[in-house]
PDB file of N, CA and C in Angstrom:
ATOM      1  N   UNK A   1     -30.016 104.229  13.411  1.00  0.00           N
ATOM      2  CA  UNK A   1     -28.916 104.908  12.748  1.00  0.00           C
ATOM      3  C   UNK A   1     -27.664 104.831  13.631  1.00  0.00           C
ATOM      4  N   UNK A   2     -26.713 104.628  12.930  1.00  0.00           N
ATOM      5  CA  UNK A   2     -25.391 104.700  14.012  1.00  0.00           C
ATOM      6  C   UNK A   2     -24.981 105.894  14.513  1.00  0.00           C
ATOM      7  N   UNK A   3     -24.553 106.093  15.309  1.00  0.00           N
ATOM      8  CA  UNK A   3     -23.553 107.242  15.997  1.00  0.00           C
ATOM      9  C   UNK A   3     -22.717 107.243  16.176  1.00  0.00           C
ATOM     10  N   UNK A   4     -21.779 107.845  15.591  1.00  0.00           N
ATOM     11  CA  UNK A   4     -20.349 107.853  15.283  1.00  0.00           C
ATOM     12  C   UNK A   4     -19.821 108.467  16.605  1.00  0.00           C
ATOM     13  N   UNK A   5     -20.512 109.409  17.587  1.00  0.00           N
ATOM     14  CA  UNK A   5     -19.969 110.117  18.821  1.00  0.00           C
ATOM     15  C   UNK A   5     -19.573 108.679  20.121  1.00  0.00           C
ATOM     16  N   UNK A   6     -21.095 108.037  19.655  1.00  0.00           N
ATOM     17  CA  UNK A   6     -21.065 107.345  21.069  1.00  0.00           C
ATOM     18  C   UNK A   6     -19.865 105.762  20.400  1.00  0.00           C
ATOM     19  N   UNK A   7     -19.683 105.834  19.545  1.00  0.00           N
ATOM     20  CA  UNK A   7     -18.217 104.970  18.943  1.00  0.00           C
ATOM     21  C   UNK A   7     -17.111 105.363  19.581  1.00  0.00           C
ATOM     22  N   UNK A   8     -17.016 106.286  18.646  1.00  0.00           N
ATOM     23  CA  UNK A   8     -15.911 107.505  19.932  1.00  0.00           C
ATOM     24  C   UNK A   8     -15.429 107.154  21.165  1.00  0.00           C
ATOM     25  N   UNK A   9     -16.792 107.198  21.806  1.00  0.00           N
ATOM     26  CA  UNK A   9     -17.004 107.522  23.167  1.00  0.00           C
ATOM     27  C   UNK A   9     -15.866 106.353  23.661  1.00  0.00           C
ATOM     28  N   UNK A  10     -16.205 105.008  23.345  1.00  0.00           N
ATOM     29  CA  UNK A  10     -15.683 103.710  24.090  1.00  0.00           C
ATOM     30  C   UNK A  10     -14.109 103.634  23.750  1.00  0.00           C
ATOM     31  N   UNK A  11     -13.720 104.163  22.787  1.00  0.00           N
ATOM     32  CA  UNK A  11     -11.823 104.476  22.929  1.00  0.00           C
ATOM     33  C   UNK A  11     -11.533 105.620  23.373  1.00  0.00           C
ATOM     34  N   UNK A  12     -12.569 106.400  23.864  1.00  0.00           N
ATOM     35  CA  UNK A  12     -12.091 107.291  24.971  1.00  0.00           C
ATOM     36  C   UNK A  12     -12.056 107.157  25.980  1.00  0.00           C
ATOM     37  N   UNK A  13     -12.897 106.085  26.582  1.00  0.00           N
ATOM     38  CA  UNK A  13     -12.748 105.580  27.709  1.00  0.00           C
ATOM     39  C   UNK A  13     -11.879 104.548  28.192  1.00  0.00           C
ATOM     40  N   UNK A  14     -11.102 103.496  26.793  1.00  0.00           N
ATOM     41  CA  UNK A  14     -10.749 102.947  26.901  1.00  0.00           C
ATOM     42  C   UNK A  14      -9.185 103.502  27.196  1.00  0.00           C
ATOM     43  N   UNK A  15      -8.729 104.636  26.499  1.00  0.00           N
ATOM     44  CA  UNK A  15      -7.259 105.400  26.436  1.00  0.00           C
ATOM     45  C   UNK A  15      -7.341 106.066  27.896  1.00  0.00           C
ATOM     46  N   UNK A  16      -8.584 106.677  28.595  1.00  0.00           N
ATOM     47  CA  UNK A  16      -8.123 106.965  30.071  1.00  0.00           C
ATOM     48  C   UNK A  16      -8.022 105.956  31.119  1.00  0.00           C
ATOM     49  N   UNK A  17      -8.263 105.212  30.672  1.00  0.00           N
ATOM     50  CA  UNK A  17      -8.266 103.458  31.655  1.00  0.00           C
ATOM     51  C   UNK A  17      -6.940 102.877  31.658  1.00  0.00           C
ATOM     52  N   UNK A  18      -6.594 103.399  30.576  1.00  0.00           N
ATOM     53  CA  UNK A  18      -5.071 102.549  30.367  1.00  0.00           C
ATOM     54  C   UNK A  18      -4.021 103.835  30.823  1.00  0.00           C
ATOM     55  N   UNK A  19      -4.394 105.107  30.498  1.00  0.00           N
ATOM     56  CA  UNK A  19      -3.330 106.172  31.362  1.00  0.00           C
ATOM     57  C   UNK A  19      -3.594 106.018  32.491  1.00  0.00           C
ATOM     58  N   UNK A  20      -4.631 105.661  33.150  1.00  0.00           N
ATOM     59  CA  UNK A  20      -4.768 105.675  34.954  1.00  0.00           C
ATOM     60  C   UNK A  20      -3.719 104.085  34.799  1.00  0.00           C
ATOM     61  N   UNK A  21      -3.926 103.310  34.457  1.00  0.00           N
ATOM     62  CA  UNK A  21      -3.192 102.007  34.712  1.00  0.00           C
ATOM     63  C   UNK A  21      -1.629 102.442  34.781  1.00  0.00           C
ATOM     64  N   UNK A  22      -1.293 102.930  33.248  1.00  0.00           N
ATOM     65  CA  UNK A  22       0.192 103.362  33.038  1.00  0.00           C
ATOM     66  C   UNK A  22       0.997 104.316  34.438  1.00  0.00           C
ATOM     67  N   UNK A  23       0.052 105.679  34.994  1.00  0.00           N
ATOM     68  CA  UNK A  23       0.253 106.121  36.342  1.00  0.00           C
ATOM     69  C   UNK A  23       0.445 105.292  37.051  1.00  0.00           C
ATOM     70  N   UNK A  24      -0.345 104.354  37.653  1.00  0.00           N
ATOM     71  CA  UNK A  24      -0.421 103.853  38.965  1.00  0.00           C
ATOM     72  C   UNK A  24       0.808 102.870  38.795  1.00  0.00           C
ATOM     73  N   UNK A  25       1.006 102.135  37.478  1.00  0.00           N
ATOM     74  CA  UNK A  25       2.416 100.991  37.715  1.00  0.00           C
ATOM     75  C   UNK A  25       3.527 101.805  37.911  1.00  0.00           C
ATOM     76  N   UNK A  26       3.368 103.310  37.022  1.00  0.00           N
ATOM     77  CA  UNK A  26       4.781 104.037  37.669  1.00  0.00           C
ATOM     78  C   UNK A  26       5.122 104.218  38.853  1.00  0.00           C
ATOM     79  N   UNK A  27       3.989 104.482  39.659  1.00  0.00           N
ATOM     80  CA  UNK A  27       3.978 104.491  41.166  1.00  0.00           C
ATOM     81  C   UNK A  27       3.938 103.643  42.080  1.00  0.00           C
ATOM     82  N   UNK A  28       3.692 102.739  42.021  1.00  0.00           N
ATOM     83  CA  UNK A  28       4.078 101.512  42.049  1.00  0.00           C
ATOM     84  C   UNK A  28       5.301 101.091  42.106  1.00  0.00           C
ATOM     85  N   UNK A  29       6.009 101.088  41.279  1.00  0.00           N
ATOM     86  CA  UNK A  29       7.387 100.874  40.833  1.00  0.00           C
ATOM     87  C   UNK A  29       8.332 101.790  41.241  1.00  0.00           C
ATOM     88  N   UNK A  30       7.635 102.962  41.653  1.00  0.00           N
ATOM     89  CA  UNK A  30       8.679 103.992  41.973  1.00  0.00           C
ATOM     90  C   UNK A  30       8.806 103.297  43.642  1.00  0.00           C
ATOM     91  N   UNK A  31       7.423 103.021  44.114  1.00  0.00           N
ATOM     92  CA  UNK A  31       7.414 103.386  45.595  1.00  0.00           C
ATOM     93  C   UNK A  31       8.459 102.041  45.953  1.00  0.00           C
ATOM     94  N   UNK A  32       8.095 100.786  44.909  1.00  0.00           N
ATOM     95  CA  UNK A  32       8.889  99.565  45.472  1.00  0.00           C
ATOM     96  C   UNK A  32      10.425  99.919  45.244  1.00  0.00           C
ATOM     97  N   UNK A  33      11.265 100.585  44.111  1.00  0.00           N
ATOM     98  CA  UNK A  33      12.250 100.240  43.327  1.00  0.00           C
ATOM     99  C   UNK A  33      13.145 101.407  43.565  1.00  0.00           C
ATOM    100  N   UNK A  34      12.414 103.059  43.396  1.00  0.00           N
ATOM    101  CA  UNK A  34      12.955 103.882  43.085  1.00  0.00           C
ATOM    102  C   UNK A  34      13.540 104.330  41.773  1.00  0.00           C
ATOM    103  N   UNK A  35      12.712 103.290  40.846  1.00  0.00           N
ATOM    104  CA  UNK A  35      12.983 103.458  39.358  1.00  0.00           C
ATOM    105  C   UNK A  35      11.669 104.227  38.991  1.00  0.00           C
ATOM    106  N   UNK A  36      12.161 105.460  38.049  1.00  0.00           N
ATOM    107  CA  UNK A  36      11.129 105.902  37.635  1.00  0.00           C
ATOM    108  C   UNK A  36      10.599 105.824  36.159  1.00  0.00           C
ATOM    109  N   UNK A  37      10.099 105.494  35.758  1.00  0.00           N
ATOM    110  CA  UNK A  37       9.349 105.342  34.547  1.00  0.00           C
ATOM    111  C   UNK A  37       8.957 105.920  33.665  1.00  0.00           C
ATOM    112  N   UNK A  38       8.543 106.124  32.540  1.00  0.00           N
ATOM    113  CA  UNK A  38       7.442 106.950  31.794  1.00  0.00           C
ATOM    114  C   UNK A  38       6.061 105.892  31.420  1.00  0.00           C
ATOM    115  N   UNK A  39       5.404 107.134  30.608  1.00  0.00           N
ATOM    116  CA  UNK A  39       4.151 106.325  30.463  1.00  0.00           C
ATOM    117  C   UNK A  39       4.182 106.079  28.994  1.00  0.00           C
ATOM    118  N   UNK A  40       5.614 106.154  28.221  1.00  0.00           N
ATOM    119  CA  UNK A  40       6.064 105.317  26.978  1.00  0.00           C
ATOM    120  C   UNK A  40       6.610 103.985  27.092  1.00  0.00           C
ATOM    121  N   UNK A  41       7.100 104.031  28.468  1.00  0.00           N
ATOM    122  CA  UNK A  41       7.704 102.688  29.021  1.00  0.00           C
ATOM    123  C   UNK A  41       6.912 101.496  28.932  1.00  0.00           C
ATOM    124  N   UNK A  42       5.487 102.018  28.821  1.00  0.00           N
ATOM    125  CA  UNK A  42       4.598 101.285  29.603  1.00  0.00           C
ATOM    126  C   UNK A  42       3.411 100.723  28.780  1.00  0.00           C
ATOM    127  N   UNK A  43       3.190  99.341  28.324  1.00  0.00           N
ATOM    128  CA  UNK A  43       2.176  99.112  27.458  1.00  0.00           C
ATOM    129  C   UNK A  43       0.982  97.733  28.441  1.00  0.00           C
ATOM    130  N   UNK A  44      -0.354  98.448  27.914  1.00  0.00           N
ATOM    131  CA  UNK A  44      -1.220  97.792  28.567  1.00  0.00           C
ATOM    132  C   UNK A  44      -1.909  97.305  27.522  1.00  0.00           C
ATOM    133  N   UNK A  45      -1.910  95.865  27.803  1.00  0.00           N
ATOM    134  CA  UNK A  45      -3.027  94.904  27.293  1.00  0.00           C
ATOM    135  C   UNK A  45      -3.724  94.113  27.847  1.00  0.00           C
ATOM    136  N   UNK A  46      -5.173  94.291  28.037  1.00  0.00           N
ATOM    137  CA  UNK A  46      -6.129  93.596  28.816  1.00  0.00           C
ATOM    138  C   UNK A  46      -5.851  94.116  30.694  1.00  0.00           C
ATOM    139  N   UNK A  47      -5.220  92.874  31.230  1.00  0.00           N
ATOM    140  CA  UNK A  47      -4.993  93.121  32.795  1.00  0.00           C
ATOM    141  C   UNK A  47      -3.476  92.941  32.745  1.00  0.00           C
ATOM    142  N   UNK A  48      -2.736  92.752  31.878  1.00  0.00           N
ATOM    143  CA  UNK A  48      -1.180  92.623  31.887  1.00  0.00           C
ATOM    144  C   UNK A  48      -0.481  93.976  31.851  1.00  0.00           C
ATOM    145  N   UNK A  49       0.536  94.175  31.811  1.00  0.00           N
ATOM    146  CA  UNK A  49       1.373  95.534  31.827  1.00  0.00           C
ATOM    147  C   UNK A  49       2.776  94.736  31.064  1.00  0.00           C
ATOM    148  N   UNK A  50       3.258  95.378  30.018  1.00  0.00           N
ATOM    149  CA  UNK A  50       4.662  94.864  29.574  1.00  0.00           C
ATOM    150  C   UNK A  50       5.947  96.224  29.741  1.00  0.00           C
ATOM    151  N   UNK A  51       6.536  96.466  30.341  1.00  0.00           N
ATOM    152  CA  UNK A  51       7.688  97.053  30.794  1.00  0.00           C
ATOM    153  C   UNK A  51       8.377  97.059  29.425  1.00  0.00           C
ATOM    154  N   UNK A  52       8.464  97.891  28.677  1.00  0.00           N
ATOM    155  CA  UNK A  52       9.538  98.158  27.006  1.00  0.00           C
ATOM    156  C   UNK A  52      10.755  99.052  28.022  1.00  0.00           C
ATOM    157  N   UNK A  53      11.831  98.361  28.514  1.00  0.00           N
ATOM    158  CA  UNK A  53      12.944  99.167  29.244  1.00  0.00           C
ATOM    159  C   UNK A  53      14.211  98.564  29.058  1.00  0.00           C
ATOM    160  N   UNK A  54      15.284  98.857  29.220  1.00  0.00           N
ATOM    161  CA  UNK A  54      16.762  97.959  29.409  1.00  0.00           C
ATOM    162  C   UNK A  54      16.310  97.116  30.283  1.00  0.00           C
ATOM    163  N   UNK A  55      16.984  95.995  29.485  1.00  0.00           N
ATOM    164  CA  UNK A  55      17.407  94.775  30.344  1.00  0.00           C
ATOM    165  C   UNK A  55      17.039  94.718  32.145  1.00  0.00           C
ATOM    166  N   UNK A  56      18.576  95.114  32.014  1.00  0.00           N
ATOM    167  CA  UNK A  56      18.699  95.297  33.606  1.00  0.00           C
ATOM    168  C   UNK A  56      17.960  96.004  34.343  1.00  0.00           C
ATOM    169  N   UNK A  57      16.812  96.863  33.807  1.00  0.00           N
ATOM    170  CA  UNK A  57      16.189  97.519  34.444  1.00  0.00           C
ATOM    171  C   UNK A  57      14.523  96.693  34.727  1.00  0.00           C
ATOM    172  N   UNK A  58      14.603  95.925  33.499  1.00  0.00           N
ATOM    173  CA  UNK A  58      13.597  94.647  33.836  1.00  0.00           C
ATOM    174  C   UNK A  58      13.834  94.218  34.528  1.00  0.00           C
ATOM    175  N   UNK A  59      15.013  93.385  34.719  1.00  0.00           N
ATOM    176  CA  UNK A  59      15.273  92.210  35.136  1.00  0.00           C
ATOM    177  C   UNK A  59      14.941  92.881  37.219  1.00  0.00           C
ATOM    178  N   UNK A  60      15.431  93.898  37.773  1.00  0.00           N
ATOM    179  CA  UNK A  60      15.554  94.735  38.870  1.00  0.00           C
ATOM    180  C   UNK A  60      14.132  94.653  39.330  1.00  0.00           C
ATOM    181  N   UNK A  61      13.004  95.021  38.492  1.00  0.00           N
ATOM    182  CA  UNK A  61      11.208  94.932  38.457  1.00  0.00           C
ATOM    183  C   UNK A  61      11.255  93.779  38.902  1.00  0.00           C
ATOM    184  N   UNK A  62      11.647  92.883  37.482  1.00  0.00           N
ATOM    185  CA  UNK A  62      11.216  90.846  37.926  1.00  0.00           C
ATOM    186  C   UNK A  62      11.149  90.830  39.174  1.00  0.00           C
ATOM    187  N   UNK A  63      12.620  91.246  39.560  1.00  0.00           N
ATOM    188  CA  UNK A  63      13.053  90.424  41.374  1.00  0.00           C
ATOM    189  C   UNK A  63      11.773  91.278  42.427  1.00  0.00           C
ATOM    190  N   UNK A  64      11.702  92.395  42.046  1.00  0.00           N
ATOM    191  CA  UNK A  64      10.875  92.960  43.287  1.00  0.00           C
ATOM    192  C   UNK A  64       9.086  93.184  42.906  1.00  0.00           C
ATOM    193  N   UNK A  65       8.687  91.576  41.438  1.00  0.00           N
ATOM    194  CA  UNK A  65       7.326  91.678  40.917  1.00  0.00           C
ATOM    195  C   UNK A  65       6.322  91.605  41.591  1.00  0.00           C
ATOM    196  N   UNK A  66       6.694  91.173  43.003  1.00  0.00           N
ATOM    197  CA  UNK A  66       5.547  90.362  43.979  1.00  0.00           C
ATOM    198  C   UNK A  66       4.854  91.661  44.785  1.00  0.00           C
ATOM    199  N   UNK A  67       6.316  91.959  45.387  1.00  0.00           N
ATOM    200  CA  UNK A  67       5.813  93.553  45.984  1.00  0.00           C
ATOM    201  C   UNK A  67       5.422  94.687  45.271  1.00  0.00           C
ATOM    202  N   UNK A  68       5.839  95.037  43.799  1.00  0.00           N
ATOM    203  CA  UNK A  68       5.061  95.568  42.837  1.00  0.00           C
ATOM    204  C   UNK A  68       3.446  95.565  42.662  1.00  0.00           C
ATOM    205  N   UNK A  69       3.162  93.829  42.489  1.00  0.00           N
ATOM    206  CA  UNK A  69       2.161  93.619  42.432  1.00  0.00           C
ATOM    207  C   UNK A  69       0.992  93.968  43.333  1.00  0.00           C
ATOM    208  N   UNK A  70       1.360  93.693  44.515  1.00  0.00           N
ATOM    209  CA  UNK A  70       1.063  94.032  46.093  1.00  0.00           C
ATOM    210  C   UNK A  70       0.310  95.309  46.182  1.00  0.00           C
ATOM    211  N   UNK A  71       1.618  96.328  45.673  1.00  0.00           N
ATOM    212  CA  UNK A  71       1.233  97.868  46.085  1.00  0.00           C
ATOM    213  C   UNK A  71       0.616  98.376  44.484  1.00  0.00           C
ATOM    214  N   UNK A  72      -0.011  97.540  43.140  1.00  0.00           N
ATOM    215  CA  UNK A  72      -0.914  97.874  42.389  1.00  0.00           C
ATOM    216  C   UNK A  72      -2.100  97.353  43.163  1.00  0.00           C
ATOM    217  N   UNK A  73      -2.318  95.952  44.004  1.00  0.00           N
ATOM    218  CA  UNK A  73      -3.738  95.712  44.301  1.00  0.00           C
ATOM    219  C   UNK A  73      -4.316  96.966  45.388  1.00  0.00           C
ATOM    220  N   UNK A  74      -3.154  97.604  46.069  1.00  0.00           N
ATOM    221  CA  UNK A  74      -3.473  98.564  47.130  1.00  0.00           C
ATOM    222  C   UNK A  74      -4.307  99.705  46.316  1.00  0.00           C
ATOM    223  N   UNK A  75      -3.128 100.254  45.392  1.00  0.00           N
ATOM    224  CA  UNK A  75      -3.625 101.911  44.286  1.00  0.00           C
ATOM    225  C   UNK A  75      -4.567 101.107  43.543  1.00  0.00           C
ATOM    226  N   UNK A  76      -4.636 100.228  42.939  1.00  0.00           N
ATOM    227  CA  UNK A  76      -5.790 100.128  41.915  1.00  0.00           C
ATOM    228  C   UNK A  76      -6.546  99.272  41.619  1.00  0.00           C
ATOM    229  N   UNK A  77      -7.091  98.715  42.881  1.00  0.00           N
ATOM    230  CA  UNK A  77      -8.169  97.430  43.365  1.00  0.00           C
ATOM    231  C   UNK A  77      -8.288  96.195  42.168  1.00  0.00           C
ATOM    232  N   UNK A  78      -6.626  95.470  41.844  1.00  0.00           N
ATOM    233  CA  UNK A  78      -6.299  94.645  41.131  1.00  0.00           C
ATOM    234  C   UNK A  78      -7.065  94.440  39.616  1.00  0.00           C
ATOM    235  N   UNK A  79      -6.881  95.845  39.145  1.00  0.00           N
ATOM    236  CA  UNK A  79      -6.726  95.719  38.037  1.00  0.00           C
ATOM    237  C   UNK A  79      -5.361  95.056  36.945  1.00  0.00           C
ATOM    238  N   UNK A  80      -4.430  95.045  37.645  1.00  0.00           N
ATOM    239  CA  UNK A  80      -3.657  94.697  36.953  1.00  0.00           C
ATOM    240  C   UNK A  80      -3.242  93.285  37.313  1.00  0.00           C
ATOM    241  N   UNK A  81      -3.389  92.273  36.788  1.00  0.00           N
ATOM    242  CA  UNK A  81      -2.803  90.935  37.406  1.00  0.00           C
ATOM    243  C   UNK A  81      -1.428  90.339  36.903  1.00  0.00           C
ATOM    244  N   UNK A  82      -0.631  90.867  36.071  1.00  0.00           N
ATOM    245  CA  UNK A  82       0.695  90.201  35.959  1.00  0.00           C
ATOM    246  C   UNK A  82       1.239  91.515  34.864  1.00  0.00           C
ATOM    247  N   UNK A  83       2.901  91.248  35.027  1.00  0.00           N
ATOM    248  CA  UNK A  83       3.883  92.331  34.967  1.00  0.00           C
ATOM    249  C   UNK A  83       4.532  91.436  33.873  1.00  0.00           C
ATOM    250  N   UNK A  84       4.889  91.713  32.822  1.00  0.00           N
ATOM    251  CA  UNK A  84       5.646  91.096  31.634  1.00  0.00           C
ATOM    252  C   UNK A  84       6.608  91.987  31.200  1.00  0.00           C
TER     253      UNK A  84
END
């Protein structure tokens, strides 16, 4: 018989996986940039992260993506592999 709880269960785990992700790139980004973020800013798919922000406030991330990247493998043992 199916179970509709333990269905459940796996997009609940899947929505706190992606708020711990959404945290840690803010912090991340704060610690490299001093830009601070929200966690509307912030969309996760798979191991990517896409930045929904002004322009120029992308473009500021782009230049400093490497060291971004850097201090996500530190906070969150490279879960995240590229910044879009």
């Amino acid at each position: 018989m199916f179970n509709i709880s333990g269905f459940l269960e796996k997009f609940k785990k899947i929505s706190e996986n992606n708020s711990f992700i959404k945290k840690t790139v803010i912090e991340a980004v704060f610690s490299v940039t001093r830009f601070l973020l929200e966690e509307k800013d912030i969309e996760v798919s798979g191991s990517k992260v896409k930045i929904r922000q002004s322009s120029v406030l992308k473009n500021e991330i782009f230049f400093m993506k490497e060291k971004i990247l850097k201090k996500l493998v530190e906070l969150e043992n490279n879960i995240t592999k590229d910044i879009i």
